[in-house]
C-alpha atoms as a PDB file:
ATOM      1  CA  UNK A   1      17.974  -2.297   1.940  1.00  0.00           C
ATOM      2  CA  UNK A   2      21.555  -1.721  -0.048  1.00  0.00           C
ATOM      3  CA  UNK A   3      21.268  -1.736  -3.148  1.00  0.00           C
ATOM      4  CA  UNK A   4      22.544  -4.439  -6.009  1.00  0.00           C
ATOM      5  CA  UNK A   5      23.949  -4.581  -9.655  1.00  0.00           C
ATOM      6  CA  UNK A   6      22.145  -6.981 -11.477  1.00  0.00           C
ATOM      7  CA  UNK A   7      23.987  -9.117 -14.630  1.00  0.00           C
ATOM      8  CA  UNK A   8      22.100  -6.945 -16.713  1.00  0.00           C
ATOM      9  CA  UNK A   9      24.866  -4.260 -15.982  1.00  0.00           C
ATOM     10  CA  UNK A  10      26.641  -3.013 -19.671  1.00  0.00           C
ATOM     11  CA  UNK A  11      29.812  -1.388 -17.667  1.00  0.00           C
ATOM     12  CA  UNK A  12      29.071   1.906 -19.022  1.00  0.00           C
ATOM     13  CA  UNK A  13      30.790   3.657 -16.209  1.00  0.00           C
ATOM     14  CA  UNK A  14      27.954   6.126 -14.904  1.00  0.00           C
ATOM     15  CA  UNK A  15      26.671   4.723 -11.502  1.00  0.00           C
ATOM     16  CA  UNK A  16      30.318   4.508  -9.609  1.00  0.00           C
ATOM     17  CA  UNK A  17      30.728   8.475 -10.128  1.00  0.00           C
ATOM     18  CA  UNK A  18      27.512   9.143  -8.517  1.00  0.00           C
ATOM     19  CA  UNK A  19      27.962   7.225  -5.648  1.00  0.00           C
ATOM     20  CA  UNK A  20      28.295   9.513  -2.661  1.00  0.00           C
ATOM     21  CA  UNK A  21      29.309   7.093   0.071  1.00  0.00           C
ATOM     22  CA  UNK A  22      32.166   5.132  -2.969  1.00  0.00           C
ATOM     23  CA  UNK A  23      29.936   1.875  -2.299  1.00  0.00           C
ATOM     24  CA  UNK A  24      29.932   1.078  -6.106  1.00  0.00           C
ATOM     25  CA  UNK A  25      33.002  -1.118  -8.036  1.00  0.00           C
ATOM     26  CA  UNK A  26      34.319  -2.109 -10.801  1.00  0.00           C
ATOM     27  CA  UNK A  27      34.075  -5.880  -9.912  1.00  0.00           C
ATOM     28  CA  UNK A  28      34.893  -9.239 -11.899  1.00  0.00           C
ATOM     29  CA  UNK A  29      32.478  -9.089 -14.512  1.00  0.00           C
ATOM     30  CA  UNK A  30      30.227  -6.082 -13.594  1.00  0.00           C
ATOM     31  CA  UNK A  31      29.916  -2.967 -11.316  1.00  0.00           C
ATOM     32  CA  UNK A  32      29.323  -4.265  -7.542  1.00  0.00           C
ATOM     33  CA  UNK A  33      27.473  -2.638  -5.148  1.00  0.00           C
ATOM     34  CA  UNK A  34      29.190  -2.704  -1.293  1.00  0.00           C
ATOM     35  CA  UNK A  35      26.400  -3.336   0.956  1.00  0.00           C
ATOM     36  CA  UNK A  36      28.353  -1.884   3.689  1.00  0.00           C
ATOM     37  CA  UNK A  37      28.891   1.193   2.340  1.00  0.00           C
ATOM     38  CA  UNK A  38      25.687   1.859   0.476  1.00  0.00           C
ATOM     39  CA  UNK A  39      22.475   3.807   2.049  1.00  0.00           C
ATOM     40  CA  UNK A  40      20.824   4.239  -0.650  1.00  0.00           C
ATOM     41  CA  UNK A  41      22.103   7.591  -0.588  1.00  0.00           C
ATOM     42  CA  UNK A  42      19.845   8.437   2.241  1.00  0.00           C
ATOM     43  CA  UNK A  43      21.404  11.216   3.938  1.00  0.00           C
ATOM     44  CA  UNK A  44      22.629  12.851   0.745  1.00  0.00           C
ATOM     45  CA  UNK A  45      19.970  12.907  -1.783  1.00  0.00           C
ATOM     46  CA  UNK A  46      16.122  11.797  -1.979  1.00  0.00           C
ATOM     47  CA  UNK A  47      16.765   9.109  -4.166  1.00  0.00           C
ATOM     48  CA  UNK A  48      19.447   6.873  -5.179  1.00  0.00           C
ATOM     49  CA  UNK A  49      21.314   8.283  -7.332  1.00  0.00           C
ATOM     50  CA  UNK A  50      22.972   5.156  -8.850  1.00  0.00           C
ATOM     51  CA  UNK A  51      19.675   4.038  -9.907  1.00  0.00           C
ATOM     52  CA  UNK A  52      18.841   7.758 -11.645  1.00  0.00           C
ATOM     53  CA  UNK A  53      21.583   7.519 -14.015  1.00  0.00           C
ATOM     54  CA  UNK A  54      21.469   3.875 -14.818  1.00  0.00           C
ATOM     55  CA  UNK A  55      20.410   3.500 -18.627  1.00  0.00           C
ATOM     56  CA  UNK A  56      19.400  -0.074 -18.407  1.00  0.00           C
ATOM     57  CA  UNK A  57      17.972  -0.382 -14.916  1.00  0.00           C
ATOM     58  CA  UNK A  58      19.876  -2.916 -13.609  1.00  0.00           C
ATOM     59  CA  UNK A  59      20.430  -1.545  -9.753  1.00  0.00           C
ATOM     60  CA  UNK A  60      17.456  -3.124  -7.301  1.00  0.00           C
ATOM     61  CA  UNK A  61      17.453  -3.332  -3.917  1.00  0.00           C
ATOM     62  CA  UNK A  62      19.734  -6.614  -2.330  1.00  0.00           C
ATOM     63  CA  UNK A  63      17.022  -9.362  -0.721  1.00  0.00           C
ATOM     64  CA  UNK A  64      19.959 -10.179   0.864  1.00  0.00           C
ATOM     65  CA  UNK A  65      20.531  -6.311   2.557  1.00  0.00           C
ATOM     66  CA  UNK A  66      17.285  -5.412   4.041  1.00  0.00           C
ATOM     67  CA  UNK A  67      17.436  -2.730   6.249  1.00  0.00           C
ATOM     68  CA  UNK A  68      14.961   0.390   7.353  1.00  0.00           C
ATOM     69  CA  UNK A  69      15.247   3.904   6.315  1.00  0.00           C
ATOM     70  CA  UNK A  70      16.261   3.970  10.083  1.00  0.00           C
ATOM     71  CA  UNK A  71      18.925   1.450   9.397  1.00  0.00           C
ATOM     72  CA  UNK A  72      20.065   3.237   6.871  1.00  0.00           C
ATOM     73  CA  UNK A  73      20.493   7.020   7.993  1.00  0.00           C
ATOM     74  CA  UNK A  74      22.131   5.469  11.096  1.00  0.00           C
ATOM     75  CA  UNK A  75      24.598   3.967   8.684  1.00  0.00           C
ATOM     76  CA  UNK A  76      25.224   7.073   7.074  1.00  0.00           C
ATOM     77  CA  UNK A  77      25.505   8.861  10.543  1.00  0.00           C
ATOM     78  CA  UNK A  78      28.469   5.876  10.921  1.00  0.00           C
ATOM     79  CA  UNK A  79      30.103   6.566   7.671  1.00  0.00           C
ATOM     80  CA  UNK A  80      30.075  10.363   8.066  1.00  0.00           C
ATOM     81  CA  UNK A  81      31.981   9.968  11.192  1.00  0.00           C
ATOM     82  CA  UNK A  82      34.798   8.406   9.851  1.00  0.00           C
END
């Protein structure tokens, strides 16, 4: 699954940084999360790193974004060859 900000998000700048694959935003309101760019960092760390740094816990995986670990390394694979 890609991962989501939730409206709990205080904008306190620390998740887009960490982002190794540039899949998080400033958006509207909050910091978005692009579903097509984000693998949960698979392929670069063992967990999300997004989701380490965030003081208020506010990143969850996207209902909306399910996808394997499979799905998701093969989406990395994709990105990396760009």
């Amino acid at each position: 699954m890609a991962l989501m900000i939730t409206d709990e998000c205080i904008n306190c700048d620390v998740c887009e940084p960490e982002c190794p694959n540039g899949a998080i935003a400033q958006g509207d309101e909050i910091y978005v999360i692009d579903p097509s760019l984000c693998t949960e960092c698979v392929g670069h760390y063992d967990t999300p790193q997004c989701i380490e740094v965030c003081p208020v816990d506010c990143i969850v995986k996207d209902p909306e974004h399910e996808e394997s670990n499979d799905d998701l390394k093969a989406k990395y694979e994709r990105l990396q060859s760009k």
